[in-house]
C-alpha atoms as a PDB file:
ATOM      1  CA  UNK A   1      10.615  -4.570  11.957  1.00  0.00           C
ATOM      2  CA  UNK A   2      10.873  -7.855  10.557  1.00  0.00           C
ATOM      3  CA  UNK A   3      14.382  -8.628   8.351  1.00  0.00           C
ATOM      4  CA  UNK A   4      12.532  -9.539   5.080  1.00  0.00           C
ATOM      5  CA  UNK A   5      10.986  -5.984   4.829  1.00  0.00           C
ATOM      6  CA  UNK A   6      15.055  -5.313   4.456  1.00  0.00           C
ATOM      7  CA  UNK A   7      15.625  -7.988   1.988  1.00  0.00           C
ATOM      8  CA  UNK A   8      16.531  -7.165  -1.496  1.00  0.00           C
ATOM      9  CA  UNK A   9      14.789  -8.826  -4.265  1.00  0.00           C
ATOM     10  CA  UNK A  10      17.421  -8.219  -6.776  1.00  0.00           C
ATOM     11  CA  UNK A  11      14.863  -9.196  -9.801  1.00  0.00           C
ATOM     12  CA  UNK A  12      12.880  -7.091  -8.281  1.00  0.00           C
ATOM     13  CA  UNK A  13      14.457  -3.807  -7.979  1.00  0.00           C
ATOM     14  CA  UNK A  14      12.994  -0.837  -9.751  1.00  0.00           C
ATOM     15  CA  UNK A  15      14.288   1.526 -11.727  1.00  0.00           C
ATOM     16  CA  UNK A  16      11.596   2.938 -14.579  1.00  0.00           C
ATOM     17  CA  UNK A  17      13.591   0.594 -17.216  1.00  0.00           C
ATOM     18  CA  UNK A  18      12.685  -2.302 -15.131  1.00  0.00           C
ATOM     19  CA  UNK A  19       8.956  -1.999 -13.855  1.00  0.00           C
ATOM     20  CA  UNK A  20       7.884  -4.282 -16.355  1.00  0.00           C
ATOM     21  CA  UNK A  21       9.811  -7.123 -14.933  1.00  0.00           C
ATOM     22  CA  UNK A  22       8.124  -6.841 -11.354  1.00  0.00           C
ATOM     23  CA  UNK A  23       4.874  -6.745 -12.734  1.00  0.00           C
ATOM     24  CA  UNK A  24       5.127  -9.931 -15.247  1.00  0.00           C
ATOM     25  CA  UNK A  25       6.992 -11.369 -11.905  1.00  0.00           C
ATOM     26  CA  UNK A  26       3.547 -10.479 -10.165  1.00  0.00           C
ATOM     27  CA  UNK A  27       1.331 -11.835 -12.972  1.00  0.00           C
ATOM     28  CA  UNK A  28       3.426 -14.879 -13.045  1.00  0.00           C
ATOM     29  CA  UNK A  29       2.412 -15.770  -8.809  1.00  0.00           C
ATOM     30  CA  UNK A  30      -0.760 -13.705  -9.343  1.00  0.00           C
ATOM     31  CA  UNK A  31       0.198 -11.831  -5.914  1.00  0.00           C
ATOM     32  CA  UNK A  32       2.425  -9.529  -4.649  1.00  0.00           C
ATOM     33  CA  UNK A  33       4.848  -9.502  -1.657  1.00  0.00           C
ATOM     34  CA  UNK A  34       4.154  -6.516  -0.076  1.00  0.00           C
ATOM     35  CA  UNK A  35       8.047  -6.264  -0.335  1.00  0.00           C
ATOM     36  CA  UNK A  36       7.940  -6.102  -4.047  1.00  0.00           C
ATOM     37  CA  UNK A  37       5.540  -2.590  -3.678  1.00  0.00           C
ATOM     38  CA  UNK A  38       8.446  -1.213  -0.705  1.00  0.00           C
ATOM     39  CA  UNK A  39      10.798  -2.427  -2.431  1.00  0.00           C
ATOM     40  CA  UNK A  40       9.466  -0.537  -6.016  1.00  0.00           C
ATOM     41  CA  UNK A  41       8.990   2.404  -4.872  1.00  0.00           C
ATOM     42  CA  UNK A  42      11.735   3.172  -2.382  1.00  0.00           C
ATOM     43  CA  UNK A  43      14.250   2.515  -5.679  1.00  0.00           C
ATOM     44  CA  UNK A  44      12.073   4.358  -8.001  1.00  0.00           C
ATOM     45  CA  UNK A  45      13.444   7.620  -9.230  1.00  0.00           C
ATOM     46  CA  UNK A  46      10.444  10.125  -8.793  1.00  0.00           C
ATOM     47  CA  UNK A  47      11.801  13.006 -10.004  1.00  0.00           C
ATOM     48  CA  UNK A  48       9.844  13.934 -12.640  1.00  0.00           C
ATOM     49  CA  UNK A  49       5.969  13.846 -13.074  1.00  0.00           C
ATOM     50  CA  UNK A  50       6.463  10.994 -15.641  1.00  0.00           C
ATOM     51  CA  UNK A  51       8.420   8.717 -13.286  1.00  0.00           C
ATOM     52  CA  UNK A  52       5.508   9.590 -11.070  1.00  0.00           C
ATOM     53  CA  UNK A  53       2.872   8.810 -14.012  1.00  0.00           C
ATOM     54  CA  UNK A  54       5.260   5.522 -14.511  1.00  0.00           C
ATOM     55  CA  UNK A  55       5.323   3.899 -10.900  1.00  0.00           C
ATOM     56  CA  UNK A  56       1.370   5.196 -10.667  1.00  0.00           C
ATOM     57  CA  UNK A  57       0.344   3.020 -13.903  1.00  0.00           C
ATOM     58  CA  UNK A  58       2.582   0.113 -12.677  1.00  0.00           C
ATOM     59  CA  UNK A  59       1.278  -0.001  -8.841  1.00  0.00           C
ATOM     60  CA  UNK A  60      -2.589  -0.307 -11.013  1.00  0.00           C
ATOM     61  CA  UNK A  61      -0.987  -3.136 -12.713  1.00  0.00           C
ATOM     62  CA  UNK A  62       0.221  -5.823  -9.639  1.00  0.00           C
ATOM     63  CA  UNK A  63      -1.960  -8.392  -8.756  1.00  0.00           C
ATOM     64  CA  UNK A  64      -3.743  -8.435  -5.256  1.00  0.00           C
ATOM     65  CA  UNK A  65      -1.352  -8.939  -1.857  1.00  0.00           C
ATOM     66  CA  UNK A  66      -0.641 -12.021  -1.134  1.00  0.00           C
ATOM     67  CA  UNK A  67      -3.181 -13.375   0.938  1.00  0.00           C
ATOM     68  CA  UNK A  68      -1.083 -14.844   3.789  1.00  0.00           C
ATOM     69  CA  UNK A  69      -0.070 -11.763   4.828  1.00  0.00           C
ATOM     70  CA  UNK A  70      -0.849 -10.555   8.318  1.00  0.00           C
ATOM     71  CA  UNK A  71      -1.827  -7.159   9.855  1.00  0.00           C
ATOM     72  CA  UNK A  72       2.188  -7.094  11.566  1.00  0.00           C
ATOM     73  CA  UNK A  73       3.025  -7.352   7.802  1.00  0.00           C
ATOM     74  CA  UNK A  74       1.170  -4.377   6.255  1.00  0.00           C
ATOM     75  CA  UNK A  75       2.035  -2.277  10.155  1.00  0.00           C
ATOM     76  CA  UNK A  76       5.734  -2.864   9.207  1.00  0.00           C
ATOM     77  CA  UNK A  77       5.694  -2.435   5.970  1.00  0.00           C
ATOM     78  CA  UNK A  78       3.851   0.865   6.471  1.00  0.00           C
ATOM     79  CA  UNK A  79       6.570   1.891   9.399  1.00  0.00           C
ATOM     80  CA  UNK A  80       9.308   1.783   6.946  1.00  0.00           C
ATOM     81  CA  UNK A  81       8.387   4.086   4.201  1.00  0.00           C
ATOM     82  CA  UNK A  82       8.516   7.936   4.918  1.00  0.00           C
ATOM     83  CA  UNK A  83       4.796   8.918   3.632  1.00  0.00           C
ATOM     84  CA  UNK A  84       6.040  12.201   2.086  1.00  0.00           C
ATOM     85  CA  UNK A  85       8.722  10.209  -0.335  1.00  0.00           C
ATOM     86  CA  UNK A  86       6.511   7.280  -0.732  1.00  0.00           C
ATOM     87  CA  UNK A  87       2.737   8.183  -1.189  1.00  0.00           C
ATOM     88  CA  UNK A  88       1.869   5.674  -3.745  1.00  0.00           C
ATOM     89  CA  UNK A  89       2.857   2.643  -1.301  1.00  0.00           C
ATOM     90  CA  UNK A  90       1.661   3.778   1.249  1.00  0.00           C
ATOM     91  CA  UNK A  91      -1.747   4.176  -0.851  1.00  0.00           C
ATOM     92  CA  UNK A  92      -1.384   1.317  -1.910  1.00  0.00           C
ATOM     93  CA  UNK A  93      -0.314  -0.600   1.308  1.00  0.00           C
ATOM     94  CA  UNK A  94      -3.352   0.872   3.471  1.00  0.00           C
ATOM     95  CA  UNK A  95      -5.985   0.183   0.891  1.00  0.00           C
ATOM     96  CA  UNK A  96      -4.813  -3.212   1.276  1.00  0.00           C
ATOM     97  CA  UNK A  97      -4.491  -3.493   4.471  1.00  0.00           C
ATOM     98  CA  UNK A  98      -8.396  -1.977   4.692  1.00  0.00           C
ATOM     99  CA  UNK A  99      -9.529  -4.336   2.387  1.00  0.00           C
ATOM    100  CA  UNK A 100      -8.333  -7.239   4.883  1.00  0.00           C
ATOM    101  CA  UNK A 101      -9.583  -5.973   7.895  1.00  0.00           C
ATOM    102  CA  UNK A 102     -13.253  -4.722   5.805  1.00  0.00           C
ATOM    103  CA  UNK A 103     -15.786  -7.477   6.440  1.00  0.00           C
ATOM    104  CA  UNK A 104     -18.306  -8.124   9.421  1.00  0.00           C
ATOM    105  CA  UNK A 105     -16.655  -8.622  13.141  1.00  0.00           C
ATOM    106  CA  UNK A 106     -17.956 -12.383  12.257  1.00  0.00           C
ATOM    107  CA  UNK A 107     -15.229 -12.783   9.228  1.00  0.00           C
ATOM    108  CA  UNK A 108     -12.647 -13.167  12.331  1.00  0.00           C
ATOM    109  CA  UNK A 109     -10.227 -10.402  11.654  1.00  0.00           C
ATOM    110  CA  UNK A 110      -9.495  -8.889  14.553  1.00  0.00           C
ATOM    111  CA  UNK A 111      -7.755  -5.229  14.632  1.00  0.00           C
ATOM    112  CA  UNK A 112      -7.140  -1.890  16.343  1.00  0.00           C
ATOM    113  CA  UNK A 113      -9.355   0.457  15.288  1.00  0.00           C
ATOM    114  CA  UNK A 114      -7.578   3.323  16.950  1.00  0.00           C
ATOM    115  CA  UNK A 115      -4.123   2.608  15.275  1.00  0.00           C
ATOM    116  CA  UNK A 116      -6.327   1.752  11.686  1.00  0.00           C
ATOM    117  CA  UNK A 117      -7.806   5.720  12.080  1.00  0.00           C
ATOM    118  CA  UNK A 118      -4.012   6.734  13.613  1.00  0.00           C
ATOM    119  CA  UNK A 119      -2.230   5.461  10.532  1.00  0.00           C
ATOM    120  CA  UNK A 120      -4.968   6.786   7.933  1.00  0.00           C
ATOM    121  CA  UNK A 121      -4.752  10.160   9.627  1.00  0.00           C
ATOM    122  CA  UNK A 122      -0.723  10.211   9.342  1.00  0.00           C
ATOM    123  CA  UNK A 123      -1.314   9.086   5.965  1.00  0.00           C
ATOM    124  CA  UNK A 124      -3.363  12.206   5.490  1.00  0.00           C
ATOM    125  CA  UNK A 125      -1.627  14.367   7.218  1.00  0.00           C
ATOM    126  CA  UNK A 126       2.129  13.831   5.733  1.00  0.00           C
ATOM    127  CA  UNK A 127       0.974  12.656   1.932  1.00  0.00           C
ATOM    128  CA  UNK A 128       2.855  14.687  -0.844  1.00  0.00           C
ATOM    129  CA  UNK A 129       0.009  16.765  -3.108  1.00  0.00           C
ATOM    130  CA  UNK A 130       1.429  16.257  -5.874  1.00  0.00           C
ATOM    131  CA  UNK A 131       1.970  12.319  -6.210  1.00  0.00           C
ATOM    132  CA  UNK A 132      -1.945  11.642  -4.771  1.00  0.00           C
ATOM    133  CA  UNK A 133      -3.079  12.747  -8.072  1.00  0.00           C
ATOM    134  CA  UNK A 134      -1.628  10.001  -9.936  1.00  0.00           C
ATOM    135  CA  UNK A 135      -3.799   7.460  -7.944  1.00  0.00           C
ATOM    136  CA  UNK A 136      -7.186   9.455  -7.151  1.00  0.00           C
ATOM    137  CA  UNK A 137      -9.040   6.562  -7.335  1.00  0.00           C
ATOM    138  CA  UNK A 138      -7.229   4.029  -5.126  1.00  0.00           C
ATOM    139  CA  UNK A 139      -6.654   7.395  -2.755  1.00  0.00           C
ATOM    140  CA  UNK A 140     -10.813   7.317  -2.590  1.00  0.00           C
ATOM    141  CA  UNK A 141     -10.654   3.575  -2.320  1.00  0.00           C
ATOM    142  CA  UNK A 142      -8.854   4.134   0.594  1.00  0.00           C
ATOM    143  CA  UNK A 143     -11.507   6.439   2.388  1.00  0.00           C
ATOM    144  CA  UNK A 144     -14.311   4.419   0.960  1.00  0.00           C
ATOM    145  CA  UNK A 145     -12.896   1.100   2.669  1.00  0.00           C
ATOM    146  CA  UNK A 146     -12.293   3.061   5.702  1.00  0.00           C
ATOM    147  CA  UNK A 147     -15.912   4.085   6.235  1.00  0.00           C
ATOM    148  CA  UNK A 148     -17.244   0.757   5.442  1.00  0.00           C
ATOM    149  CA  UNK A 149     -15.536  -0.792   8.453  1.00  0.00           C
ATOM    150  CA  UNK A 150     -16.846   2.019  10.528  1.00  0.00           C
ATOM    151  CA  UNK A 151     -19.997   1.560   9.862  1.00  0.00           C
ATOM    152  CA  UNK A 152     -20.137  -2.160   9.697  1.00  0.00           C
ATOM    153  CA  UNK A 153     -18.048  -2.205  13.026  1.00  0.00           C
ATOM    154  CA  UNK A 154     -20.401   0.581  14.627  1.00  0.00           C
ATOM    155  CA  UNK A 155     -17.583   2.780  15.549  1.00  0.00           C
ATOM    156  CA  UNK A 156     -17.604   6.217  16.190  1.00  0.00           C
ATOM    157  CA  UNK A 157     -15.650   8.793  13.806  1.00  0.00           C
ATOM    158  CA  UNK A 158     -13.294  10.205  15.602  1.00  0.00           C
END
């Protein structure tokens, strides 16, 4: 895992008094590291379903991932957050790591497939209940994407 996924962005840190600050920080570059989404949510307190509700409505807020990040970026990323703890990014993470590998085998992006379906089945297999429901619709954005690139791929479900 690459060292920046370890950094700490100490303007960046959140706690539910400070989500506001990452997401005019976003606005401000119009992206967002995918560091700034591990790093919100693994110092979010989620104890409650209103810190739940909170990080949910503030995830729907960031601006898209920056777009010179690579498919080792969004893999790492995704290795270091426990799914269970961490639904939201890792909702988050794959629908945007979906949305850069959706397009024709002509746009260029080239990808495994079989680690793609591997990490979306994890995802579905170790997801806590009770946070997916704060994010139903990226949650279906994340299927939706999926079967897009099967189809315009011409690969198999598995």
């Amino acid at each position: 895992v690459h060292a920046s996924y370890f950094s700490i962005c100490y303007c960046c840190i959140a706690v539910p008094t400070q989500l506001g600050t990452l997401i005019m920080m976003a606005a401000v570059h119009h992206t967002t590291s995918l560091d700034q989404i591990v790093n919100l949510i693994q110092n979010a307190k989620l104890e409650t379903d209103n810190d739940v509700r909170t990080v949910a409505d503030s995830i729907r807020k960031l601006p898209p991932i920056q777009r010179n990040t690579t498919l080792d970026n969004f893999n790492n990323s995704l290795q270091c957050l426990n799914c269970q703890q961490h639904t939201l990014a890792v909702t988050v993470i794959l629908q945007n790591k979906l949305m850069f590998c959706s397009g024709p085998p002509s746009s260029g992006v080239v990808f495994d497939c079989e680690v793609l379906c591997s990490q979306v089945s994890t995802f579905v297999e170790t997801l806590n209940h009770s946070h997916i429901g704060f994010l139903p619709d990226l949650f279906a954005h994340v299927f939706h994407l999926l079967t897009k690139i099967l189809i315009e791929r011409n690969i198999a479900i598995r």
